[in-house]
PDB file of N, CA and C in Angstrom:
ATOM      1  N   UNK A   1      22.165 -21.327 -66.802  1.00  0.00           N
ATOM      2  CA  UNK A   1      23.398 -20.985 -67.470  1.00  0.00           C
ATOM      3  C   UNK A   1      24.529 -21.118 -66.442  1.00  0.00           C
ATOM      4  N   UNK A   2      25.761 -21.576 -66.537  1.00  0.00           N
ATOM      5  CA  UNK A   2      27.019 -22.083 -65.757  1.00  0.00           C
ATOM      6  C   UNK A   2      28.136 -21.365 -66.510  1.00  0.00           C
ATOM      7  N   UNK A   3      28.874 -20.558 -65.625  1.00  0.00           N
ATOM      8  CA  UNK A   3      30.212 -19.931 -66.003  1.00  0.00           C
ATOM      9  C   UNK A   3      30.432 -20.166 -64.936  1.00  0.00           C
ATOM     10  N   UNK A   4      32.176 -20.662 -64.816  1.00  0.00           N
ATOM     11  CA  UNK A   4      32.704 -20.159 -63.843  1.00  0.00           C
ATOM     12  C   UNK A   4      34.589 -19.973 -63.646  1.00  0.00           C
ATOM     13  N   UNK A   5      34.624 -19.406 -62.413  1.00  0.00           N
ATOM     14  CA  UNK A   5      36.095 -18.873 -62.456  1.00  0.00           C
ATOM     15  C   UNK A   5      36.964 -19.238 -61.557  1.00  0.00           C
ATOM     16  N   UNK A   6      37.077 -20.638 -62.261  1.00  0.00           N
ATOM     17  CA  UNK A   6      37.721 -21.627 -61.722  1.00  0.00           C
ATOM     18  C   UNK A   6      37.382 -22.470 -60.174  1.00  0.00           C
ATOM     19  N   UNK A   7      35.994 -21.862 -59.665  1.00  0.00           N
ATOM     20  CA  UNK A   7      35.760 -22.978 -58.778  1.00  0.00           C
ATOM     21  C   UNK A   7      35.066 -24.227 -59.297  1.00  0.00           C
ATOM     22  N   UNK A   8      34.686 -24.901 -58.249  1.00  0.00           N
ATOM     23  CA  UNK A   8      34.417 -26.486 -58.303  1.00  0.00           C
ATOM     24  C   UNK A   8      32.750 -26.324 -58.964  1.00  0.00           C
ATOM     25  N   UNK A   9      33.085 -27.844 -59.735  1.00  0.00           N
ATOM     26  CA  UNK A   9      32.121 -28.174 -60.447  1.00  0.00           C
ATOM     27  C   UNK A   9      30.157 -27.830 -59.996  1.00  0.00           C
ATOM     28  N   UNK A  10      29.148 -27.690 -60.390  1.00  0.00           N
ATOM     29  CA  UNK A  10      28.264 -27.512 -59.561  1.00  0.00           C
ATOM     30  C   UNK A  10      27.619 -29.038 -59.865  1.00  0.00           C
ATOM     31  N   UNK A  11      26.826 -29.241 -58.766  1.00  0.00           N
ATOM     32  CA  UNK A  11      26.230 -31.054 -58.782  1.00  0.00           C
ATOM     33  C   UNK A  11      24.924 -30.625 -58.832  1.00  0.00           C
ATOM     34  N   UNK A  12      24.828 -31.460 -59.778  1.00  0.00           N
ATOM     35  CA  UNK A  12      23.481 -32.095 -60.340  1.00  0.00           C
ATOM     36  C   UNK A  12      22.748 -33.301 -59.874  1.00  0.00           C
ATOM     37  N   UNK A  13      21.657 -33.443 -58.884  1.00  0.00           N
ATOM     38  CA  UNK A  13      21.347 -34.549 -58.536  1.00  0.00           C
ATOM     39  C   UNK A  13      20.023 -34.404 -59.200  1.00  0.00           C
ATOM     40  N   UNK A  14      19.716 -35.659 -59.769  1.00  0.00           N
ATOM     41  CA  UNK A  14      18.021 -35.568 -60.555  1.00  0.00           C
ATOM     42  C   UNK A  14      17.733 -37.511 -60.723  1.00  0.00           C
ATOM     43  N   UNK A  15      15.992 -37.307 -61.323  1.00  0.00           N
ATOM     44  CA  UNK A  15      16.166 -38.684 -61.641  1.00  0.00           C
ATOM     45  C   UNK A  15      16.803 -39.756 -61.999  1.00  0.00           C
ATOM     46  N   UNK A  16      18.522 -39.330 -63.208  1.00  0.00           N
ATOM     47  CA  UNK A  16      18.894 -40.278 -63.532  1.00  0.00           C
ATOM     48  C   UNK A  16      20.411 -40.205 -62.782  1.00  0.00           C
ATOM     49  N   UNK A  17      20.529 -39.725 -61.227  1.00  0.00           N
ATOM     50  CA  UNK A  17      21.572 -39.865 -60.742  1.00  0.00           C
ATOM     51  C   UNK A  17      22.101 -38.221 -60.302  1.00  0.00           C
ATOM     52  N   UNK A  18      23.575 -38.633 -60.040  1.00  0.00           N
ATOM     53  CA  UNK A  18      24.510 -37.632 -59.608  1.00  0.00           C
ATOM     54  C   UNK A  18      25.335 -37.122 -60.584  1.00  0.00           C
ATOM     55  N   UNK A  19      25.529 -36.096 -61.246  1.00  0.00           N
ATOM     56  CA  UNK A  19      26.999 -36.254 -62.100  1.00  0.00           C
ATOM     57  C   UNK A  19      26.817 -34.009 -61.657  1.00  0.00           C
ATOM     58  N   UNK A  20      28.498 -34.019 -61.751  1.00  0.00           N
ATOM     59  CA  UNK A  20      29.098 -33.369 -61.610  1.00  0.00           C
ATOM     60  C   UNK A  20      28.877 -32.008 -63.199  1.00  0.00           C
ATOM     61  N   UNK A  21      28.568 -30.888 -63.312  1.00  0.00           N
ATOM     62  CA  UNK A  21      28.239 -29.728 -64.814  1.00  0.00           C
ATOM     63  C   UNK A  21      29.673 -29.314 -64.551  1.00  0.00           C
ATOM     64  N   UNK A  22      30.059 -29.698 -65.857  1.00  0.00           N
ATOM     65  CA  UNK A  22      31.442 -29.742 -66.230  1.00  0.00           C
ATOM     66  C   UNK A  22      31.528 -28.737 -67.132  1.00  0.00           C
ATOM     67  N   UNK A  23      31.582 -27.534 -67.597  1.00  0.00           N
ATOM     68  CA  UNK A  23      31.154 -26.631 -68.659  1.00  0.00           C
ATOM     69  C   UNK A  23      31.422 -25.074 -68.269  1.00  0.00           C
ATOM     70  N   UNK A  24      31.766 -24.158 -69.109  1.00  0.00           N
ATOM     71  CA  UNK A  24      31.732 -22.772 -68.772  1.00  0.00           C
ATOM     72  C   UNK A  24      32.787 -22.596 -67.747  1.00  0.00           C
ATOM     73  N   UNK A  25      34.096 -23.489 -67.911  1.00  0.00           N
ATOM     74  CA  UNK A  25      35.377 -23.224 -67.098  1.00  0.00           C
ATOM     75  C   UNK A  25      36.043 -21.668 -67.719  1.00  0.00           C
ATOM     76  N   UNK A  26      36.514 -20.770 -67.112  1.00  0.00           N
ATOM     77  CA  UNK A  26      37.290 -19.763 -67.053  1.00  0.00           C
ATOM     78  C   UNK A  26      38.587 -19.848 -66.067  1.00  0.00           C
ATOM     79  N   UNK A  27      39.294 -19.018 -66.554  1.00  0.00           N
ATOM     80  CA  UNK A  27      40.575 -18.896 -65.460  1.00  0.00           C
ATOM     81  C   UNK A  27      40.044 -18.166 -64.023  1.00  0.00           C
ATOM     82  N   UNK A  28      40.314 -18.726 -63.347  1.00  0.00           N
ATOM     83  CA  UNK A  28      40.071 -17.924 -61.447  1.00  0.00           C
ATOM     84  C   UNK A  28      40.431 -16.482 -62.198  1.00  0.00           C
ATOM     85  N   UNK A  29      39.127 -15.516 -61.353  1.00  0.00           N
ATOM     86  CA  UNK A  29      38.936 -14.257 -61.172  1.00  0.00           C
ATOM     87  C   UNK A  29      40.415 -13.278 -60.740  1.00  0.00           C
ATOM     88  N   UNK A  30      40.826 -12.378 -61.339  1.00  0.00           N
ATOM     89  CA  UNK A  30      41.994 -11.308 -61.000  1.00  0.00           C
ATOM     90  C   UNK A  30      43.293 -12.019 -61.545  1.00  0.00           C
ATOM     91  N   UNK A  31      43.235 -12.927 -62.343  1.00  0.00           N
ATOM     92  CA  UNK A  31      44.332 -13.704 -62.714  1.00  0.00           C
ATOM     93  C   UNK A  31      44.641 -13.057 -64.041  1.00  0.00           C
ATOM     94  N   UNK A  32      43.607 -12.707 -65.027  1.00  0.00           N
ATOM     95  CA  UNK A  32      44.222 -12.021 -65.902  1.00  0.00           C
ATOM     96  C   UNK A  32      43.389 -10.375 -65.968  1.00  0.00           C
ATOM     97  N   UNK A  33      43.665  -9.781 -66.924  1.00  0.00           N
ATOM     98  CA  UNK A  33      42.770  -8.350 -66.938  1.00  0.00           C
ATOM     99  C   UNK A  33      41.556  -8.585 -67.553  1.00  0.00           C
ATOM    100  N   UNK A  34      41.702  -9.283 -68.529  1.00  0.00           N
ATOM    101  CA  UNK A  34      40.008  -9.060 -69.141  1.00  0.00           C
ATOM    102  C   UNK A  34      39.383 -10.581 -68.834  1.00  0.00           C
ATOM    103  N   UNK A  35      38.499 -10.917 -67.858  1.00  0.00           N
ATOM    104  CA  UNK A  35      37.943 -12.203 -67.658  1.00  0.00           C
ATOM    105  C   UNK A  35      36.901 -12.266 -68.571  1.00  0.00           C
ATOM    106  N   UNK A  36      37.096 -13.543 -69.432  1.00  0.00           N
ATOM    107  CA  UNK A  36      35.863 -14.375 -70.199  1.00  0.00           C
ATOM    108  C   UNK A  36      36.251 -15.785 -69.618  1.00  0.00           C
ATOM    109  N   UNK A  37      34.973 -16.097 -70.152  1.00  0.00           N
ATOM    110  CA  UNK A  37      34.717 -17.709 -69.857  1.00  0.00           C
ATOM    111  C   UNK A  37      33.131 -17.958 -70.435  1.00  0.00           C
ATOM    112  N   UNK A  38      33.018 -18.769 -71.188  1.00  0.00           N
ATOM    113  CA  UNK A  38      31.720 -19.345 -71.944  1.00  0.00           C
ATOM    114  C   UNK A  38      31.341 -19.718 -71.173  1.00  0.00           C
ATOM    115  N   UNK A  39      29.888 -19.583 -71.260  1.00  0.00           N
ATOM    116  CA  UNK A  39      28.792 -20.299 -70.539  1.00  0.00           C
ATOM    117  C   UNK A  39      27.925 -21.311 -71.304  1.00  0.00           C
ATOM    118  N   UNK A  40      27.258 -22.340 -70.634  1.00  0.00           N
ATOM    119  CA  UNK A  40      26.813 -23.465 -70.841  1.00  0.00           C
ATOM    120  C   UNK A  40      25.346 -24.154 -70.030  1.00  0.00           C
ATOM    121  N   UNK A  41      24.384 -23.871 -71.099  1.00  0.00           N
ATOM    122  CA  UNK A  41      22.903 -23.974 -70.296  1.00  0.00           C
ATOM    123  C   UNK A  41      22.756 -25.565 -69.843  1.00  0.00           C
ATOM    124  N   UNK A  42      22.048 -25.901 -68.838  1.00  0.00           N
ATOM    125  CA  UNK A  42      21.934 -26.967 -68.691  1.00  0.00           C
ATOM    126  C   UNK A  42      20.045 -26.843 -68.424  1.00  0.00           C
ATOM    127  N   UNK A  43      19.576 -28.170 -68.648  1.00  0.00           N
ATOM    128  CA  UNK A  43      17.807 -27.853 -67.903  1.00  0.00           C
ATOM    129  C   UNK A  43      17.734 -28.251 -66.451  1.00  0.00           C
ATOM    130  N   UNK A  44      17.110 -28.188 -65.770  1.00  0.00           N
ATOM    131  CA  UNK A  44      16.752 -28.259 -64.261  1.00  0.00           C
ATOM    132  C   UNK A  44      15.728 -28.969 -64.067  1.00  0.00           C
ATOM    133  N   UNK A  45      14.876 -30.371 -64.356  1.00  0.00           N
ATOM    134  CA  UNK A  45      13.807 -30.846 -64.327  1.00  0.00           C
ATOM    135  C   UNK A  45      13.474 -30.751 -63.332  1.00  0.00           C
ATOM    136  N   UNK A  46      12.262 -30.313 -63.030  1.00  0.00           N
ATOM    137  CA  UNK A  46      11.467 -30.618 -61.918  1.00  0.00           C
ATOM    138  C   UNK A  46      11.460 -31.965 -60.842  1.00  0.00           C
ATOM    139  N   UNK A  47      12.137 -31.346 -59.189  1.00  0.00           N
ATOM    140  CA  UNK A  47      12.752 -32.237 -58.743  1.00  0.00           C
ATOM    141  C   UNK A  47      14.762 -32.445 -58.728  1.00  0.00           C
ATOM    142  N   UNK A  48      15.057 -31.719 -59.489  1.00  0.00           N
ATOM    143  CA  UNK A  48      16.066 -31.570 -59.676  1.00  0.00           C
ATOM    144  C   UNK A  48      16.971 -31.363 -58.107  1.00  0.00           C
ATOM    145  N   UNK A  49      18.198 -31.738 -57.992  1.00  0.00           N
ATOM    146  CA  UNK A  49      18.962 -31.061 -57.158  1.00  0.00           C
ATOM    147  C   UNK A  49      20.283 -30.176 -57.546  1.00  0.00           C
ATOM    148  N   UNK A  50      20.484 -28.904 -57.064  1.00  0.00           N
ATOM    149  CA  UNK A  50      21.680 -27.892 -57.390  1.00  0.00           C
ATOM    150  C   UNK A  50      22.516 -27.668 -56.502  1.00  0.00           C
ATOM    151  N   UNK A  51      23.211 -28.170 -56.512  1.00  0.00           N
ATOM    152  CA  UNK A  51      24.811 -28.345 -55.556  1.00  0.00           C
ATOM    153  C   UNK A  51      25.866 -27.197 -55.723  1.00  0.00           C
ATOM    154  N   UNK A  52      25.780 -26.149 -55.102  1.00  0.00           N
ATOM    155  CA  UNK A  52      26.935 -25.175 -55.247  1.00  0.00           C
ATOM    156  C   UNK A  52      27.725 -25.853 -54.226  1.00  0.00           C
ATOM    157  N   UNK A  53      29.269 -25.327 -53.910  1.00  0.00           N
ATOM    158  CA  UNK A  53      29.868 -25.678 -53.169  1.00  0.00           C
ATOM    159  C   UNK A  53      31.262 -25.200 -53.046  1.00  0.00           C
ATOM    160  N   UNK A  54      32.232 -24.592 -51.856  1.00  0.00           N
ATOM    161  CA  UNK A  54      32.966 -24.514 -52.090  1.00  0.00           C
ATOM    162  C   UNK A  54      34.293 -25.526 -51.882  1.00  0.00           C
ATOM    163  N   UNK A  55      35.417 -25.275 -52.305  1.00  0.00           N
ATOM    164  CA  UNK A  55      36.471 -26.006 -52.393  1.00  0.00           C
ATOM    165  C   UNK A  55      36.507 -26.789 -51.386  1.00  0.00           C
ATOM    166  N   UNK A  56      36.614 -26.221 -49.990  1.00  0.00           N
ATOM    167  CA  UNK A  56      36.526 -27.014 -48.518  1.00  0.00           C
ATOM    168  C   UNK A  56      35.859 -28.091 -48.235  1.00  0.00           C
ATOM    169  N   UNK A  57      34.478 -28.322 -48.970  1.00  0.00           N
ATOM    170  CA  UNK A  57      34.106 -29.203 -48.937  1.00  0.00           C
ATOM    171  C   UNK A  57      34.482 -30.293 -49.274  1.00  0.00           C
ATOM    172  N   UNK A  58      35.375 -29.970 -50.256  1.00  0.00           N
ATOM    173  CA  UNK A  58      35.969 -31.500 -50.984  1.00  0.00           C
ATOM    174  C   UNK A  58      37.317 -31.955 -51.146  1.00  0.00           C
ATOM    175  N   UNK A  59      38.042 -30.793 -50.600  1.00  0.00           N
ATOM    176  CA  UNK A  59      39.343 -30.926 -51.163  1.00  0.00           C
ATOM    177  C   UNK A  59      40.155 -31.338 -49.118  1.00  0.00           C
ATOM    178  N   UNK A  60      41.214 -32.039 -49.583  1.00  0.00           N
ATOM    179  CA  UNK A  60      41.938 -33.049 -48.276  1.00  0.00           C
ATOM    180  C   UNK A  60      43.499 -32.805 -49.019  1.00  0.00           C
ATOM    181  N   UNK A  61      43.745 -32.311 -47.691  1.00  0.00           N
ATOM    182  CA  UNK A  61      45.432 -32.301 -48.233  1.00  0.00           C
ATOM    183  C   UNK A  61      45.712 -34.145 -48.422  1.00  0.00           C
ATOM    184  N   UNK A  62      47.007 -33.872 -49.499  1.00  0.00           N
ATOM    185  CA  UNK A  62      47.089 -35.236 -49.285  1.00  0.00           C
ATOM    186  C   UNK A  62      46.442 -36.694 -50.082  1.00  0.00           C
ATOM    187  N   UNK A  63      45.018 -35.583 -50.453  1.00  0.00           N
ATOM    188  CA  UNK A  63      43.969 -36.805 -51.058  1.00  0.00           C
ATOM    189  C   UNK A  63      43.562 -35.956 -52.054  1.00  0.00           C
ATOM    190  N   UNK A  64      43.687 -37.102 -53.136  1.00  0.00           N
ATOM    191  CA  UNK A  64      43.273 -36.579 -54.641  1.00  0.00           C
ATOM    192  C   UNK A  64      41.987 -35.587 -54.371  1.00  0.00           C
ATOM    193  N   UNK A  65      41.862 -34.794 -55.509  1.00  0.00           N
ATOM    194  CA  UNK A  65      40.797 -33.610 -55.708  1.00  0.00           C
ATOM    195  C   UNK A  65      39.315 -34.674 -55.794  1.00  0.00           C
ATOM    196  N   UNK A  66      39.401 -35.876 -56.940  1.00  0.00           N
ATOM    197  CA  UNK A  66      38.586 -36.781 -57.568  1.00  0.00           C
ATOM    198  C   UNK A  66      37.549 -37.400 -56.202  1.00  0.00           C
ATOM    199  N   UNK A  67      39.001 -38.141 -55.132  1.00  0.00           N
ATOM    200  CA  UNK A  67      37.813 -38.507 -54.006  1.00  0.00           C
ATOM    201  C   UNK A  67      37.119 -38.149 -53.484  1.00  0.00           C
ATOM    202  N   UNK A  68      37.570 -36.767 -52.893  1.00  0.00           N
ATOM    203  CA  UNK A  68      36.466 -35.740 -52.577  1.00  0.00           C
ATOM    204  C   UNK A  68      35.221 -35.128 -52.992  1.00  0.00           C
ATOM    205  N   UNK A  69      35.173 -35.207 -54.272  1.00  0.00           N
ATOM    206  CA  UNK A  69      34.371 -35.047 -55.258  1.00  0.00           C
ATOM    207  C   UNK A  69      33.341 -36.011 -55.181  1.00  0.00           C
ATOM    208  N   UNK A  70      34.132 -37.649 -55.112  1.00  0.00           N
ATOM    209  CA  UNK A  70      32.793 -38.604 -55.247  1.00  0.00           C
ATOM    210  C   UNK A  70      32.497 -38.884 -53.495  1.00  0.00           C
ATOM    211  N   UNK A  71      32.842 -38.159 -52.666  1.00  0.00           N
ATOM    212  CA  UNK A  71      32.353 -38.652 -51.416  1.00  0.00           C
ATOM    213  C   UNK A  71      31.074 -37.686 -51.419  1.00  0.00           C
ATOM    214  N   UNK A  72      31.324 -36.421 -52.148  1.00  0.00           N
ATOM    215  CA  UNK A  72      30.052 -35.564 -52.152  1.00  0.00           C
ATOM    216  C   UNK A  72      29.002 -35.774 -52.912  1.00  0.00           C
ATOM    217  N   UNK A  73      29.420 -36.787 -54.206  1.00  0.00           N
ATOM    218  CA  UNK A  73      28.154 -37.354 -55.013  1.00  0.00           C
ATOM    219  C   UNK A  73      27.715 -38.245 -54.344  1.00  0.00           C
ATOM    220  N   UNK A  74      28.376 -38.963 -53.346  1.00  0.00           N
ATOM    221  CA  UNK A  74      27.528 -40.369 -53.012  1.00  0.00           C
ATOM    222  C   UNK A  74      26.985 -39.818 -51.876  1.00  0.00           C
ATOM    223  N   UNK A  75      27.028 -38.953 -51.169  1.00  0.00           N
ATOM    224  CA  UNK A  75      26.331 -38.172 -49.947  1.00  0.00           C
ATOM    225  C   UNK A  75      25.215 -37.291 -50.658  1.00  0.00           C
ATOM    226  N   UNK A  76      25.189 -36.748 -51.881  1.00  0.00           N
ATOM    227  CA  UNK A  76      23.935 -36.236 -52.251  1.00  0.00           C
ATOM    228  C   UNK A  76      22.654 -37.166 -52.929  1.00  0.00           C
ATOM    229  N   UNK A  77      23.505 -38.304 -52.951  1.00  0.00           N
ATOM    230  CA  UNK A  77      22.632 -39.462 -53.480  1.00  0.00           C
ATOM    231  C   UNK A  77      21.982 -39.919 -52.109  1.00  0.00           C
ATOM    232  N   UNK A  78      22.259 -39.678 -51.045  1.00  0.00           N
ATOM    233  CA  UNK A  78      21.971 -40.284 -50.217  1.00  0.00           C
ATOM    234  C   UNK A  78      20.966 -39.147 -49.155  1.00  0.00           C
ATOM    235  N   UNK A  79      20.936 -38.020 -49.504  1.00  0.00           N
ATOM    236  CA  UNK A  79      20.916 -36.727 -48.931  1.00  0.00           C
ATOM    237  C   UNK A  79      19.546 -36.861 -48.562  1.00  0.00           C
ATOM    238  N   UNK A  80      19.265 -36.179 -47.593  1.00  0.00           N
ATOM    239  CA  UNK A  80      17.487 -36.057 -47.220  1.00  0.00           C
ATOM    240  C   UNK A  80      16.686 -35.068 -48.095  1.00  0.00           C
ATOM    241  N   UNK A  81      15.414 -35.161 -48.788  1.00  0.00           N
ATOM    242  CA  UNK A  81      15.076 -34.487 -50.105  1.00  0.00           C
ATOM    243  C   UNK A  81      14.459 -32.994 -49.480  1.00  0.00           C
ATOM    244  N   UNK A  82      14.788 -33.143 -48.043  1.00  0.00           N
ATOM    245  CA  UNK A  82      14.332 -31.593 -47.384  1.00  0.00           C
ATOM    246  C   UNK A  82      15.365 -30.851 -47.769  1.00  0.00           C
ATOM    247  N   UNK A  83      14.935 -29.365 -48.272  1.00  0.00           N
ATOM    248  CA  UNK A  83      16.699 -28.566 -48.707  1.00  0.00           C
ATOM    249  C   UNK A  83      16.978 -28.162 -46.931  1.00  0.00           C
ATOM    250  N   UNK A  84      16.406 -28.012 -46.136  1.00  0.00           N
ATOM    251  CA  UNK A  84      16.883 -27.370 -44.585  1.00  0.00           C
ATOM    252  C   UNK A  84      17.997 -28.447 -44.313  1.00  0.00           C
ATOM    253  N   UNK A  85      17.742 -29.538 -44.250  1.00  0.00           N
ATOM    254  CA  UNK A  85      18.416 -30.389 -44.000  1.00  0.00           C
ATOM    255  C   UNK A  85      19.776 -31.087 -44.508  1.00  0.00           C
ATOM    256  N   UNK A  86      19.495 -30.665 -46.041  1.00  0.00           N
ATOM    257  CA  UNK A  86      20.240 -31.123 -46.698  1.00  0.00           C
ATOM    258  C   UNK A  86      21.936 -30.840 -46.846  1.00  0.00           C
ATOM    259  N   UNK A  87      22.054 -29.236 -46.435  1.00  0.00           N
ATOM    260  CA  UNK A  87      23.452 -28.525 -46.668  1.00  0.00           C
ATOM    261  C   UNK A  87      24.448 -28.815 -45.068  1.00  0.00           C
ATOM    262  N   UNK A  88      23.528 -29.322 -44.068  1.00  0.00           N
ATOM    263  CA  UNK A  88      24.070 -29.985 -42.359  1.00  0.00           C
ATOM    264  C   UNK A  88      24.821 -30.985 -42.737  1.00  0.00           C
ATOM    265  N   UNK A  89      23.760 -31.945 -43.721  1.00  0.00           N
ATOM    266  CA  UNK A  89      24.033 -33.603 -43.633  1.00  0.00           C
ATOM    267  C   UNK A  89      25.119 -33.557 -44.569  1.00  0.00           C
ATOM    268  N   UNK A  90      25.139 -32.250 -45.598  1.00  0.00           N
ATOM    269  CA  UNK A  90      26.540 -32.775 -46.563  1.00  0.00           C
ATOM    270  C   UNK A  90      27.996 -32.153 -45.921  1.00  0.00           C
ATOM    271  N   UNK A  91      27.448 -31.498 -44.968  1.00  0.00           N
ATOM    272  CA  UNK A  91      28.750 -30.918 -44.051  1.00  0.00           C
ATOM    273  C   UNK A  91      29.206 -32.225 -43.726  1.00  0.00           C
ATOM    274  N   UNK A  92      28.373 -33.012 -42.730  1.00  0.00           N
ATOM    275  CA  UNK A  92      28.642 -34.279 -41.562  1.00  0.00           C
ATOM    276  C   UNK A  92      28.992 -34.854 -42.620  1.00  0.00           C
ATOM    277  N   UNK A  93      28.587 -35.045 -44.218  1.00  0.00           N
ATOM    278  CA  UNK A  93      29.068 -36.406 -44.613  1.00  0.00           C
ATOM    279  C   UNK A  93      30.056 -36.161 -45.336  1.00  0.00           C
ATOM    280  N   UNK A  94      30.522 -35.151 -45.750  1.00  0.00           N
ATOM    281  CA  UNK A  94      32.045 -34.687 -46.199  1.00  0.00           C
ATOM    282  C   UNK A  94      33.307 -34.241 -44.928  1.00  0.00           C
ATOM    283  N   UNK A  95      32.833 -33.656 -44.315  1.00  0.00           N
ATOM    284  CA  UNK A  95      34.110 -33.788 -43.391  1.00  0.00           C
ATOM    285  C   UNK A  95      33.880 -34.486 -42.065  1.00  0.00           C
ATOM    286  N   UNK A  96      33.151 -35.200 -41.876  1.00  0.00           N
ATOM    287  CA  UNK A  96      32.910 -36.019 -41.281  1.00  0.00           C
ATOM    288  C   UNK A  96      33.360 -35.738 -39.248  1.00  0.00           C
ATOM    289  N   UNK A  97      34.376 -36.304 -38.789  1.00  0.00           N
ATOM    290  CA  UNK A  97      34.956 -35.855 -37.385  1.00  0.00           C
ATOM    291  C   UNK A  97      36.073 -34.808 -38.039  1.00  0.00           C
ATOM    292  N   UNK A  98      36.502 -34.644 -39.206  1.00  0.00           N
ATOM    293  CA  UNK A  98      37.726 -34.256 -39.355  1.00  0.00           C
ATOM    294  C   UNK A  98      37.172 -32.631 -39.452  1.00  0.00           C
ATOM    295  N   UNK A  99      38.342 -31.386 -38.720  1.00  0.00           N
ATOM    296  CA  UNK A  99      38.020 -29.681 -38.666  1.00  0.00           C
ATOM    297  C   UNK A  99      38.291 -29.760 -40.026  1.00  0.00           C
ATOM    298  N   UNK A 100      37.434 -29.034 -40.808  1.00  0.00           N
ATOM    299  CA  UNK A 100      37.752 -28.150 -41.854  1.00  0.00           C
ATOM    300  C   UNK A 100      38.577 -27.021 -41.999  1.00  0.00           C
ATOM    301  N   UNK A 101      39.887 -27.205 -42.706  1.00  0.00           N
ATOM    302  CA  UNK A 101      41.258 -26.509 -43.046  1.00  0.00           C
ATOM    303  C   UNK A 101      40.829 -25.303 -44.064  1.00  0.00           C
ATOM    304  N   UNK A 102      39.488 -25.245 -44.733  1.00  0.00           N
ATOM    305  CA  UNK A 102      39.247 -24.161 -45.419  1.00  0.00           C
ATOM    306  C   UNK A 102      37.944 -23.474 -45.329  1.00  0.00           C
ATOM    307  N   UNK A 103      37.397 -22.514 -46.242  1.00  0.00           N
ATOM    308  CA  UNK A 103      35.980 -22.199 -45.387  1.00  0.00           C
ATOM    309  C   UNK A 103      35.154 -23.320 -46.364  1.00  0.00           C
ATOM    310  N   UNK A 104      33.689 -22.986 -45.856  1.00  0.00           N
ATOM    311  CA  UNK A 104      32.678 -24.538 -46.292  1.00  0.00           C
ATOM    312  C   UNK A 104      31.769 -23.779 -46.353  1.00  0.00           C
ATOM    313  N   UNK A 105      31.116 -23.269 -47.804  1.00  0.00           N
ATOM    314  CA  UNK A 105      29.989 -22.681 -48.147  1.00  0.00           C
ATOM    315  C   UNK A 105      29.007 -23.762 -48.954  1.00  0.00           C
ATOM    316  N   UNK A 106      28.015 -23.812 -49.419  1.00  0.00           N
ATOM    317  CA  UNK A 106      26.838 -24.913 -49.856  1.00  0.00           C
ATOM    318  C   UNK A 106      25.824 -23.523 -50.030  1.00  0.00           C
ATOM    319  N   UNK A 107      25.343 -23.935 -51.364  1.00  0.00           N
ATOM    320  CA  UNK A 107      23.989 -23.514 -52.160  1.00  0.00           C
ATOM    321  C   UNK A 107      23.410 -24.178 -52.156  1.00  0.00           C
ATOM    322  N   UNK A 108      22.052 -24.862 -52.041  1.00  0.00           N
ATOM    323  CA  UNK A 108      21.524 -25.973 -52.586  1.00  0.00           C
ATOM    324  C   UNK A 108      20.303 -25.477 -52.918  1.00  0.00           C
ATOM    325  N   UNK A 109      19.585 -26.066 -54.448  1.00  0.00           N
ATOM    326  CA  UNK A 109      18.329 -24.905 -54.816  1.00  0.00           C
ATOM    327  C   UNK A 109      17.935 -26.769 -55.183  1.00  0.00           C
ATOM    328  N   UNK A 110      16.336 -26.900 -55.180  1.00  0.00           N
ATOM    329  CA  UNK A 110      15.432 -28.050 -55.383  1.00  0.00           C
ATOM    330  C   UNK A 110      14.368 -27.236 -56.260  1.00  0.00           C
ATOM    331  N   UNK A 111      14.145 -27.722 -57.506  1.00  0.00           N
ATOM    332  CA  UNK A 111      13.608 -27.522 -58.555  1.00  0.00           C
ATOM    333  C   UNK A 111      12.169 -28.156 -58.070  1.00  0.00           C
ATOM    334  N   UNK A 112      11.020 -27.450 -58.124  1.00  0.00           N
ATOM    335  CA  UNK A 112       9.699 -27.554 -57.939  1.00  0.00           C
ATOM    336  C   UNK A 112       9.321 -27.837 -59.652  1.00  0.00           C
TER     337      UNK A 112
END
């Protein structure tokens, strides 16, 4: 199940690719008094990949929200299928030499 309050999309990496769970948007938390926001089940096939992530990871002053976004799908497409490994290599392959201007959190759960 996916709600959320107003952060970034969660990624889905599985057999038929990368795409971004677009679903269960709410307004960012303390913005109004009574928070709702629908939620939206998705399945998890076995093998699956779950991409939490925060904003820092993707977002570049300067540079659309969108590129950032697909530099992190094409780095989880590319990602090593160990989860230890996996949340280092999407650091190195999203901000690459450049310091990170915000904080940089990563979930990553692999569906058995």
């Amino acid at each position: 199940m996916v709600a959320s309050a107003g952060h970034c999309p969660p990624l889905l990496v599985d057999h038929s690719g990368a795409r971004f769970l677009r679903a269960g948007q709410g307004v960012p938390l303390g913005v109004v008094d009574e928070w709702d926001a629908e939620a939206d089940e998705f399945e998890l096939p076995a093998g699956a990949l779950l991409v939490l992530y925060t904003d820092g990871l993707v977002e570049r002053r300067g540079e659309e929200l969108g590129v950032g976004l697909e530099r992190l799908r094409a780095a989880a497409l590319a990602a090593p299928s160990d989860v230890g490994d996996l949340c280092a290599y999407l650091v190195e392959a999203c901000l690459g030499e450049s310091e990170a201007t915000d904080d940089v959190a990563i979930l990553s759960v692999r569906v058995r």
